[in-house]
N, C-alpha and C. Protein backbone atom coordinates (compact mmCIF):
# COMPACT_ATOMS: atom_id res chain seq x y z
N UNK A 1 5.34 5.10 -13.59
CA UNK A 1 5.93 3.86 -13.16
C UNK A 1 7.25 3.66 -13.90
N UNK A 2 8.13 2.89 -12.97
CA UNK A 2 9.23 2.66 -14.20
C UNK A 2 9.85 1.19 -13.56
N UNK A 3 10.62 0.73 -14.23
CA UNK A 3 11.15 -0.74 -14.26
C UNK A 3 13.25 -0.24 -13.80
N UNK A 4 12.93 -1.40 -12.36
CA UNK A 4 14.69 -0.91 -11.95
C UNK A 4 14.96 -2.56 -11.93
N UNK A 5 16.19 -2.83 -12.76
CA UNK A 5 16.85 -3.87 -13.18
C UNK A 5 17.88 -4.26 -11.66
N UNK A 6 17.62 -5.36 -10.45
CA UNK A 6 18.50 -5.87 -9.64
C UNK A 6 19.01 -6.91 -9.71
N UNK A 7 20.11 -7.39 -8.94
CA UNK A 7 20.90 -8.10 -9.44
C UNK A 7 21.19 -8.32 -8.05
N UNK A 8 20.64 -9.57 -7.63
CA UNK A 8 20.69 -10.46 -5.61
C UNK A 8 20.83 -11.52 -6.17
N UNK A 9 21.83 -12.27 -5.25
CA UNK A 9 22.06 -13.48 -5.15
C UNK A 9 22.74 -14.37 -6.45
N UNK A 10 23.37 -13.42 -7.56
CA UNK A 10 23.33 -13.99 -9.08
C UNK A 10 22.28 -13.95 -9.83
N UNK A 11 21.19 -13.31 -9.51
CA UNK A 11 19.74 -13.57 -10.06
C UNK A 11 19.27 -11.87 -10.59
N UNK A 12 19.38 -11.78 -11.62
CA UNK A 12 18.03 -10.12 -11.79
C UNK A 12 16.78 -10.53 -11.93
N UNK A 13 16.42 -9.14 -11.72
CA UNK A 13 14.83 -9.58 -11.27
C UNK A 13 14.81 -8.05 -11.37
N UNK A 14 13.59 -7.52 -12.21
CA UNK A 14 13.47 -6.40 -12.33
C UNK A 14 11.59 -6.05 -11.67
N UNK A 15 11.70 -4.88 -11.04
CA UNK A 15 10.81 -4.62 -10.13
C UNK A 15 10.48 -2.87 -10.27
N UNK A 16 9.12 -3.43 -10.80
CA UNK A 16 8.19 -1.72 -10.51
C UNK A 16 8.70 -0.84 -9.88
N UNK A 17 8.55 0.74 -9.93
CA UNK A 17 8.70 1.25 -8.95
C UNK A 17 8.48 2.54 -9.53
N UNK A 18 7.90 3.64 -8.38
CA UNK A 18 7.45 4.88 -8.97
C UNK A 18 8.55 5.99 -9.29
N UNK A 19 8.12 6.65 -10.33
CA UNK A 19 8.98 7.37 -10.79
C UNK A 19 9.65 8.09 -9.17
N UNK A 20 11.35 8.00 -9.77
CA UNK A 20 12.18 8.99 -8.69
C UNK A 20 12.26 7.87 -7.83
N UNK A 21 12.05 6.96 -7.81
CA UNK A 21 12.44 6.32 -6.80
C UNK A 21 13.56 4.83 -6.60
N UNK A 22 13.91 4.96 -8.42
CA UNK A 22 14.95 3.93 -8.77
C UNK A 22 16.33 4.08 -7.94
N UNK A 23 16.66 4.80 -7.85
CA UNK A 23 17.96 4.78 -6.84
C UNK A 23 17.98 4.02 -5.36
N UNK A 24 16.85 4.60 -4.85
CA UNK A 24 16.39 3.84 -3.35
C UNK A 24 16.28 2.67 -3.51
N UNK A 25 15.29 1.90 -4.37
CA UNK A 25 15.08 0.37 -4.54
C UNK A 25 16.06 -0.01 -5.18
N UNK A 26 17.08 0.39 -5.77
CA UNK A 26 18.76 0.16 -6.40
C UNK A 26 19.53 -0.17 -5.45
N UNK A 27 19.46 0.44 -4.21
CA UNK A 27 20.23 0.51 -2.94
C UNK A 27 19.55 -0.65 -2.24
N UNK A 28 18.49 -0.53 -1.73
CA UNK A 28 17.28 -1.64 -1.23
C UNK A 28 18.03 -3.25 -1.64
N UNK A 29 17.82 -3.15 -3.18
CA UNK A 29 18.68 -4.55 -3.62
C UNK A 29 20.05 -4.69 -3.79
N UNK A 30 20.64 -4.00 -3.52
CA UNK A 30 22.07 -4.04 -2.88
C UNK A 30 22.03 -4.52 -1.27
N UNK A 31 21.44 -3.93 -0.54
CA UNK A 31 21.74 -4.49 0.50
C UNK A 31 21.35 -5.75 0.71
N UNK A 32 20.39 -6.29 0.12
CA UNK A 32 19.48 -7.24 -0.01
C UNK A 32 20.80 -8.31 -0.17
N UNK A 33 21.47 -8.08 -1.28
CA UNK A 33 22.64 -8.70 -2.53
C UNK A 33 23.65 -9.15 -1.13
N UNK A 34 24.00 -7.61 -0.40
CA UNK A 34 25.48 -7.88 0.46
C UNK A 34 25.08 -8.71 1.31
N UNK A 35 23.94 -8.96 1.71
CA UNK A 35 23.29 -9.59 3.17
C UNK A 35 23.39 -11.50 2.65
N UNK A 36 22.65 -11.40 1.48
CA UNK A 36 23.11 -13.00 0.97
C UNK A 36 24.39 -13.36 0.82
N UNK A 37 25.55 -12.52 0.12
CA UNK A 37 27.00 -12.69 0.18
C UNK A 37 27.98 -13.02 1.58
N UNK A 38 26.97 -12.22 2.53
CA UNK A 38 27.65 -12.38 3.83
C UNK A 38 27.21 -13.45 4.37
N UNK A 39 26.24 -13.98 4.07
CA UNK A 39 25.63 -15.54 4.81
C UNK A 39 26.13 -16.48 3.78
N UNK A 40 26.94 -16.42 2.87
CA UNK A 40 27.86 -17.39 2.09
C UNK A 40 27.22 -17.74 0.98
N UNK A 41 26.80 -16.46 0.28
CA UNK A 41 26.29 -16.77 -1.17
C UNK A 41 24.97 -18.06 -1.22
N UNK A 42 25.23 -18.27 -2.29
CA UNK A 42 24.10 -19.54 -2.86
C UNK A 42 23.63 -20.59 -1.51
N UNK A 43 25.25 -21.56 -1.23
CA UNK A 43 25.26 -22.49 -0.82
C UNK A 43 24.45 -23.38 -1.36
N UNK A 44 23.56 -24.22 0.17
CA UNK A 44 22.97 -25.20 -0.59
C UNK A 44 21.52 -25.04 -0.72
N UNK A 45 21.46 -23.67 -0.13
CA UNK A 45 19.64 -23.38 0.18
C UNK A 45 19.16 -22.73 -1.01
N UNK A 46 17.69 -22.92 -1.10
CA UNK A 46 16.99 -23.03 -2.38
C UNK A 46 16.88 -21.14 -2.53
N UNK A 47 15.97 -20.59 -3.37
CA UNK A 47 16.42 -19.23 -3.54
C UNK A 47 15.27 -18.54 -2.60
N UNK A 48 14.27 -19.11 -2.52
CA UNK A 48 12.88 -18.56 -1.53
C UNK A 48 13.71 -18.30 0.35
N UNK A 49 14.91 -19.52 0.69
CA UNK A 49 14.75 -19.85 1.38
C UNK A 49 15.78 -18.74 2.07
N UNK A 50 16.80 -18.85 0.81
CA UNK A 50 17.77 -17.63 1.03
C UNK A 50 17.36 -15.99 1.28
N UNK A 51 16.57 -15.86 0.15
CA UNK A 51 15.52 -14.50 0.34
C UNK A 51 14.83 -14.29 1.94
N UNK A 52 14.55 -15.12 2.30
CA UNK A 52 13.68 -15.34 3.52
C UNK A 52 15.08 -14.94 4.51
N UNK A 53 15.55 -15.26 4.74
CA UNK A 53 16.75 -15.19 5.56
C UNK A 53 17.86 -14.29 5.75
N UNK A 54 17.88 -13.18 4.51
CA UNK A 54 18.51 -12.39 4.44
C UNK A 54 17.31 -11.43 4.93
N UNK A 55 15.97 -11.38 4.83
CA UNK A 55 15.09 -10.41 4.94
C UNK A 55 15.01 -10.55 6.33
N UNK A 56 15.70 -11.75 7.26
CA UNK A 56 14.62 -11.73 8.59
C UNK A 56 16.32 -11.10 9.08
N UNK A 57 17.25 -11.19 8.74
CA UNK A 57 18.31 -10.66 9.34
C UNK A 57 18.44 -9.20 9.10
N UNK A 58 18.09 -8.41 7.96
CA UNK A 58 17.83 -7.19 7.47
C UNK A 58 16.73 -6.44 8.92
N UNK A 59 15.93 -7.30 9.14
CA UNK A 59 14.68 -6.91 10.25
C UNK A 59 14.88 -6.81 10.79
N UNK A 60 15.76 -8.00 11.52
CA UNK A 60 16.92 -7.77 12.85
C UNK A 60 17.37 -6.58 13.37
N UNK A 61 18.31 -6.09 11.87
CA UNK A 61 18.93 -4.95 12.19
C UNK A 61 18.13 -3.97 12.12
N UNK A 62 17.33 -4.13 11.76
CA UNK A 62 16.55 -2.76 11.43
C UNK A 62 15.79 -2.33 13.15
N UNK A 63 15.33 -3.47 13.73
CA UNK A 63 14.23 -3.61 14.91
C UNK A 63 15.61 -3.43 15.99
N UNK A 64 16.66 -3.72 16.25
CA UNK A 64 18.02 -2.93 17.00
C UNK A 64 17.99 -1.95 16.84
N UNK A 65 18.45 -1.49 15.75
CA UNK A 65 18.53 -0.33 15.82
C UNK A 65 17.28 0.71 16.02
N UNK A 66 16.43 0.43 16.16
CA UNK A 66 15.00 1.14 16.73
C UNK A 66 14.74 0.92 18.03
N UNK A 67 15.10 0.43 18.50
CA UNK A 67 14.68 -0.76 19.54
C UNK A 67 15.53 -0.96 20.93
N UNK A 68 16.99 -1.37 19.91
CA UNK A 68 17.96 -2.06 20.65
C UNK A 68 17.14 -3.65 21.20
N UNK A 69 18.45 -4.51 21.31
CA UNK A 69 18.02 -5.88 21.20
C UNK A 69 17.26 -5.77 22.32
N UNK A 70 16.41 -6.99 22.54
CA UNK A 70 16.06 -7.80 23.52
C UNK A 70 14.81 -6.61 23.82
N UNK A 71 14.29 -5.13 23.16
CA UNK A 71 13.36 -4.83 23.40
C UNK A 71 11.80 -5.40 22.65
N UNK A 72 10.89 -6.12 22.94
CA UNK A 72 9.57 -6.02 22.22
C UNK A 72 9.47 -5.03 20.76
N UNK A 73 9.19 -5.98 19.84
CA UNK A 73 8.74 -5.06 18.65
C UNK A 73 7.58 -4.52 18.83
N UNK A 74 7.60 -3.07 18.67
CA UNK A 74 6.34 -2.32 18.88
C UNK A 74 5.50 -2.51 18.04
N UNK A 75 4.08 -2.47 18.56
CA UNK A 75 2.97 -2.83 17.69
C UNK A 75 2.47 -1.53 16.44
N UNK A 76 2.24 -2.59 15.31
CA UNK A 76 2.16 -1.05 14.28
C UNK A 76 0.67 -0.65 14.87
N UNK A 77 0.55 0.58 14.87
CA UNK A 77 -0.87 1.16 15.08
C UNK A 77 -2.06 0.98 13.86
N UNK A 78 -3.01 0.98 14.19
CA UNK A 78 -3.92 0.68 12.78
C UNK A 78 -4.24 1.25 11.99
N UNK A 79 -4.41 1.52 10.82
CA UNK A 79 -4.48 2.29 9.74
C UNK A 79 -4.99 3.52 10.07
N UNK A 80 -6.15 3.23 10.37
CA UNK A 80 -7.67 3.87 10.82
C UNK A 80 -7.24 4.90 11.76
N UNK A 81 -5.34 4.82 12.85
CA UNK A 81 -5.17 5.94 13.52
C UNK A 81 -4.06 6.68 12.84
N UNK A 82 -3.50 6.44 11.63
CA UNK A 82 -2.71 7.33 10.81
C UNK A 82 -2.95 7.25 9.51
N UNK A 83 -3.70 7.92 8.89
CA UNK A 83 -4.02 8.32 7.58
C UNK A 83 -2.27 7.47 7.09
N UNK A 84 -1.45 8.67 7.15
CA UNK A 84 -0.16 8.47 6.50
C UNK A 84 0.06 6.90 6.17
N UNK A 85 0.17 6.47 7.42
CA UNK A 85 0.79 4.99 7.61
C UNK A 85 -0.08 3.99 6.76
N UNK A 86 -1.63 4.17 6.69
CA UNK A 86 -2.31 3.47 6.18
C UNK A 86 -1.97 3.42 4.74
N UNK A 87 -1.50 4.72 3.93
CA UNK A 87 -1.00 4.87 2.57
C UNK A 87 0.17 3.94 2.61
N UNK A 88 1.02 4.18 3.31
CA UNK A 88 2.30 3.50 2.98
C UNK A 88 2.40 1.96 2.96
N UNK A 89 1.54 1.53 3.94
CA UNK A 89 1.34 -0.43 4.21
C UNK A 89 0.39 -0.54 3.01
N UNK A 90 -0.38 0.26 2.15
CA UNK A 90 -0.77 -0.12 1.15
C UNK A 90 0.51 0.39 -0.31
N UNK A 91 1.05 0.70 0.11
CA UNK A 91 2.28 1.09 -0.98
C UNK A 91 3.42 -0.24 -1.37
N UNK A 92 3.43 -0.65 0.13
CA UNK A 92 4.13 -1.72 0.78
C UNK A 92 3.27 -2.67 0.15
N UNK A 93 2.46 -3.28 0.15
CA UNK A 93 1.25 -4.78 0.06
C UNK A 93 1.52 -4.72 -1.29
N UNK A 94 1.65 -3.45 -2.22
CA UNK A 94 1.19 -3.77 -3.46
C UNK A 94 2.83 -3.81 -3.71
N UNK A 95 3.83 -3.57 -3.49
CA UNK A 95 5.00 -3.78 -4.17
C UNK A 95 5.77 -5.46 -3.32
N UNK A 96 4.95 -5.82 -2.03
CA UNK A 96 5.07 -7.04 -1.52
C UNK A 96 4.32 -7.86 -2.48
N UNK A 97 2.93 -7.77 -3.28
CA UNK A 97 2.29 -8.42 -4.04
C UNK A 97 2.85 -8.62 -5.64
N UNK A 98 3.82 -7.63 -6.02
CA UNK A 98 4.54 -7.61 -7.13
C UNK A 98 5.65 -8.45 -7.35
N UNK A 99 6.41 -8.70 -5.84
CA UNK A 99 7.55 -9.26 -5.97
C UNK A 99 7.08 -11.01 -5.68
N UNK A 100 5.88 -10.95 -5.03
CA UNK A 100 5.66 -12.36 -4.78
C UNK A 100 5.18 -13.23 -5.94
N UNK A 101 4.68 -12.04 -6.83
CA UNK A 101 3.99 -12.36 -8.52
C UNK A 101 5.16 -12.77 -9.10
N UNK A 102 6.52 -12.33 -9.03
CA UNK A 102 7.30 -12.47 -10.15
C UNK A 102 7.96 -13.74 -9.66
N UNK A 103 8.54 -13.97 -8.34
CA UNK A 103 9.00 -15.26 -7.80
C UNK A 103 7.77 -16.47 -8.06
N UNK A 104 6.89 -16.17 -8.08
CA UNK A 104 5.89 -17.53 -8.58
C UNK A 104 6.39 -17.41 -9.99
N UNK A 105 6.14 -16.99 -10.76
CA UNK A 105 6.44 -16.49 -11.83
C UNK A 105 7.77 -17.13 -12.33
N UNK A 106 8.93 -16.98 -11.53
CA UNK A 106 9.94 -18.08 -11.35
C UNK A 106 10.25 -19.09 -10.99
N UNK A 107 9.58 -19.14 -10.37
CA UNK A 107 9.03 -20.66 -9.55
C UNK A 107 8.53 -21.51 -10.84
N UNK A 108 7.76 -21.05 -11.62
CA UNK A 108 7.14 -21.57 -12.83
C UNK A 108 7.90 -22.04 -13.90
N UNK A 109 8.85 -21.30 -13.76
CA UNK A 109 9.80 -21.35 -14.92
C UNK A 109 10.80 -22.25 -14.60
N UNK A 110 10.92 -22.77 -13.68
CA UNK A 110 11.77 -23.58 -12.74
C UNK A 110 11.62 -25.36 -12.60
């Protein structure tokens, strides 16, 4: 395991991650960073709310470009029919469960 130091929104926040894989989640919160800068920094919205909003526009692009607009998001298949996939949405849950630990966590401190 190792610890990668990001820096979104004016805020670090340092986040788990398995060895070899600090560069990717380095990049990950960069884009994360440019996506809040481009919707006008801070402003007046709280930091959950901003996070939320840069992630659903990140999805956006992500579901276009798979997709192209205006197509239906395809349904993920269930674990139970890809070994693989089932590893990874549990790779996903537990580093979604890490980051939601540390924002309470800030939330607390707040």
């Amino acid at each position: 395991m190792s610890n990668v130091n990001l820096h979104i929104g004016g805020r670090s926040f340092t986040v788990a991650c398995a060895a070899g894989e600090e560069a990717h989640i380095s990049g990950l919160g960069r884009m994360i960073d440019d996506k809040l800068h481009a919707m006008g920094g801070a402003g007046n919205q709280n930091e959950t709310r901003m996070l939320l909003f840069a992630a659903l526009l990140l999805a956006d692009e992500l579901h276009e470009t798979a997709g192209g607009a205006g197509a239906p998001v395809a349904p993920v298949p269930a674990p139970a029919e890809d070994p693989a996939l089932a590893e990874r949405l549990e790779e996903i849950a537990a580093k979604l469960e890490l980051c939601a630990s540390h924002l309470e966590g800030l939330a607390g401190d707040a």
